[in-house]
C-alpha atoms as a PDB file:
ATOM      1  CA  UNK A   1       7.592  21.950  10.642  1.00  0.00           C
ATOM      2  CA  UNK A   2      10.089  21.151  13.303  1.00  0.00           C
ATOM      3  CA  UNK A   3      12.991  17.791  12.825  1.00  0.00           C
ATOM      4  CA  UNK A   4      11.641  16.183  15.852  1.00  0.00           C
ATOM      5  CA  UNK A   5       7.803  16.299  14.198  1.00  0.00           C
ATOM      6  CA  UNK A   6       9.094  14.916  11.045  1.00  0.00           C
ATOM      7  CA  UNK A   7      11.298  12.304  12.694  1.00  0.00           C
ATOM      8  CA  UNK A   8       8.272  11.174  14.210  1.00  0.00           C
ATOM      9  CA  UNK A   9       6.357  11.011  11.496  1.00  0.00           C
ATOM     10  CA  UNK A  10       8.543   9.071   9.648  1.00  0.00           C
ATOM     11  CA  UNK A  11       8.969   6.637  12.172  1.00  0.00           C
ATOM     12  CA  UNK A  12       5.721   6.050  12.742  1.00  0.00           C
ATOM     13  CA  UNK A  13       5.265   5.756   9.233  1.00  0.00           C
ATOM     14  CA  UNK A  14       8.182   3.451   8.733  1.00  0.00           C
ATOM     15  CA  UNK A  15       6.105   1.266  11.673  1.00  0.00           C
ATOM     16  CA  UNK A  16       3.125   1.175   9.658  1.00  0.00           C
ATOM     17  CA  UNK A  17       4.869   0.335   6.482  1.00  0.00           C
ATOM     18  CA  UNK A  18       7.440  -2.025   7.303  1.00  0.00           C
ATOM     19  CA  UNK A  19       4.938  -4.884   8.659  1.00  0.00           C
ATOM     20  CA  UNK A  20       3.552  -5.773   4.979  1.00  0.00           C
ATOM     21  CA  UNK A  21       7.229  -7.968   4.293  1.00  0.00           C
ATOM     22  CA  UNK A  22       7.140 -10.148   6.916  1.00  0.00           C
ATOM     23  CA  UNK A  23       3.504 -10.498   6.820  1.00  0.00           C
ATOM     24  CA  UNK A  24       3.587 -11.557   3.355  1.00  0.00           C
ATOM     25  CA  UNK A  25       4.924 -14.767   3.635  1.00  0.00           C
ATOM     26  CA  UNK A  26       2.771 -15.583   6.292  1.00  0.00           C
ATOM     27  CA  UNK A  27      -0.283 -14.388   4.287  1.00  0.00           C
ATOM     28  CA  UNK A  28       0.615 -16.548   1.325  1.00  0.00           C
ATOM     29  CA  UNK A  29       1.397 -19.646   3.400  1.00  0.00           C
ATOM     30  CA  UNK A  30      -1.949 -19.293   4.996  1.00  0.00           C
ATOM     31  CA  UNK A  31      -4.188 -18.364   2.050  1.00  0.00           C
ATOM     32  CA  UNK A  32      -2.112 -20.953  -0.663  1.00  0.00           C
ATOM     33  CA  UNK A  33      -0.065 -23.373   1.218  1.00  0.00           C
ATOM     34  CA  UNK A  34       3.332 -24.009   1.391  1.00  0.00           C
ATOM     35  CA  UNK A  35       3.131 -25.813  -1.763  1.00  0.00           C
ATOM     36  CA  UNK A  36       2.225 -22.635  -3.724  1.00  0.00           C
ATOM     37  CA  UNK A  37       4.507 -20.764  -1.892  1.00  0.00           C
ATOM     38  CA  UNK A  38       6.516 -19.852  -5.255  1.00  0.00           C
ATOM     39  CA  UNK A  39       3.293 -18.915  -7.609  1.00  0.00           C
ATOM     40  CA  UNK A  40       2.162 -16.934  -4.378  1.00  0.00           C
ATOM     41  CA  UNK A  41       5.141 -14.888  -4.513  1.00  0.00           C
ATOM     42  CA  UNK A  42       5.166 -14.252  -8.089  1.00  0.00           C
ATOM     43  CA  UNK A  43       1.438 -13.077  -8.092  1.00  0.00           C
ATOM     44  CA  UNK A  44       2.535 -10.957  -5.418  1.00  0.00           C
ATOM     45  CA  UNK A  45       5.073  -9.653  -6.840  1.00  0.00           C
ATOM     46  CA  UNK A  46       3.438  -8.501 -10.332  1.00  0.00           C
ATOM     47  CA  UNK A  47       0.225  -7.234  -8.177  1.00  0.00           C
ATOM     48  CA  UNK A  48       3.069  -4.572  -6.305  1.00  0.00           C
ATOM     49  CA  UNK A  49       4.998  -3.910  -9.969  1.00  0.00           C
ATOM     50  CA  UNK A  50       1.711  -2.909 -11.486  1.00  0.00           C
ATOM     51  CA  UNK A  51       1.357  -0.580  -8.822  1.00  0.00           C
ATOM     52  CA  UNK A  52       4.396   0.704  -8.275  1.00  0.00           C
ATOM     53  CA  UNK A  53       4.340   1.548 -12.178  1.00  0.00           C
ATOM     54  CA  UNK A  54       0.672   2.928 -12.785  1.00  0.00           C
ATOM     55  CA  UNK A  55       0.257   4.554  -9.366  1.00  0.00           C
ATOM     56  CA  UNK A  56       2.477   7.880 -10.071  1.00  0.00           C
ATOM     57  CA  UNK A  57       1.150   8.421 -13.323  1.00  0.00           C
ATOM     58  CA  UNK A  58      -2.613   7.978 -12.478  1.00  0.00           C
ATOM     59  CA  UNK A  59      -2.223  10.244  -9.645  1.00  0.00           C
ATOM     60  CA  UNK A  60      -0.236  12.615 -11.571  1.00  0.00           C
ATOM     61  CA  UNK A  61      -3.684  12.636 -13.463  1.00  0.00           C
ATOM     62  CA  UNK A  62      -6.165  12.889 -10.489  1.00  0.00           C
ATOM     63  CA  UNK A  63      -4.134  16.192  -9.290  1.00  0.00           C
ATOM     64  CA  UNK A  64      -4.281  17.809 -12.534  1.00  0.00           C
ATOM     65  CA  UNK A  65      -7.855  17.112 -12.867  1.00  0.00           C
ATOM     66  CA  UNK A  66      -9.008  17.592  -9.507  1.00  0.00           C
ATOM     67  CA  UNK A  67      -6.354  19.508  -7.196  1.00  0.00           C
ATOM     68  CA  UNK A  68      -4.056  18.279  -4.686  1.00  0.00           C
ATOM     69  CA  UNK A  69      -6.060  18.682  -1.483  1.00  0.00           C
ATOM     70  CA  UNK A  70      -8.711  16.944  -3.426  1.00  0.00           C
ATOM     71  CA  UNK A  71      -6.786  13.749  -4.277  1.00  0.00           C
ATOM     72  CA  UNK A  72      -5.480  13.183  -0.879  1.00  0.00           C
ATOM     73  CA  UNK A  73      -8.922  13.166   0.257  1.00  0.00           C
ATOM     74  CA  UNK A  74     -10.025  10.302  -2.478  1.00  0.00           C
ATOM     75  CA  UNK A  75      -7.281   8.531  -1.779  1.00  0.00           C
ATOM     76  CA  UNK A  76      -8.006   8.372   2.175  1.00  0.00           C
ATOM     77  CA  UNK A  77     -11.520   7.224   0.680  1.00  0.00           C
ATOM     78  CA  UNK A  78     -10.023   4.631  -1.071  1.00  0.00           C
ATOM     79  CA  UNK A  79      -7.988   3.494   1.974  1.00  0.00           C
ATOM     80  CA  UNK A  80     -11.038   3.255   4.284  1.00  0.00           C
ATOM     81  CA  UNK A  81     -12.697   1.040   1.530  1.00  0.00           C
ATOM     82  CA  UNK A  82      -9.710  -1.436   1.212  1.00  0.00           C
ATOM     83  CA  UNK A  83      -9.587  -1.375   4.574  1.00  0.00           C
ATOM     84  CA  UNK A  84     -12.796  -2.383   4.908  1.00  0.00           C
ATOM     85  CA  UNK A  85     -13.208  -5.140   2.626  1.00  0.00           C
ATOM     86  CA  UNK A  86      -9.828  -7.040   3.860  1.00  0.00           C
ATOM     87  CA  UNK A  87     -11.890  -6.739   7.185  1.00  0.00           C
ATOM     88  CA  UNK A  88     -14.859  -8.644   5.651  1.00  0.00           C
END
């Protein structure tokens, strides 16, 4: 409610988000080689477009169907279980 709550939070936010570019390349050198490097990317690439173009619509869905509180709390769900399975 406060600026100095929500300039932490977005900071800490910005620290939790802002890891997955470097990372990337190091993930897809690791996992495909540096000879794949370039089909690595791209797959990478298209994986984050189709999200970045279904996501708002299919959660404009979820809230109309199930509420907003609701949908945060399937989504959290959903995190945990990513999570979890790029921990296996």
């Amino acid at each position: 409610s406060t600026y100095l709550e929500q300039l932490v939070c977005s900071g800490l936010f910005g620290l939790y988000t802002g890891s997955l570019v470097p990372l990337s390349s190091l993930i897809t050198i690791e996992l495909l080689g540096i000879g794949e490097l370039g089909l690595g990317f791209g797959f990478l690439s298209m994986a984050q477009g189709i999200g970045y173009l279904a996501g708002p619509p299919l959660l404009g869905v979820v809230i109309q169907g199930i509420g907003y509180e609701a949908s945060f709390v399937i989504i959290g769900i959903i995190f945990v279980c990513a999570s979890t399975l790029a921990m296996v």
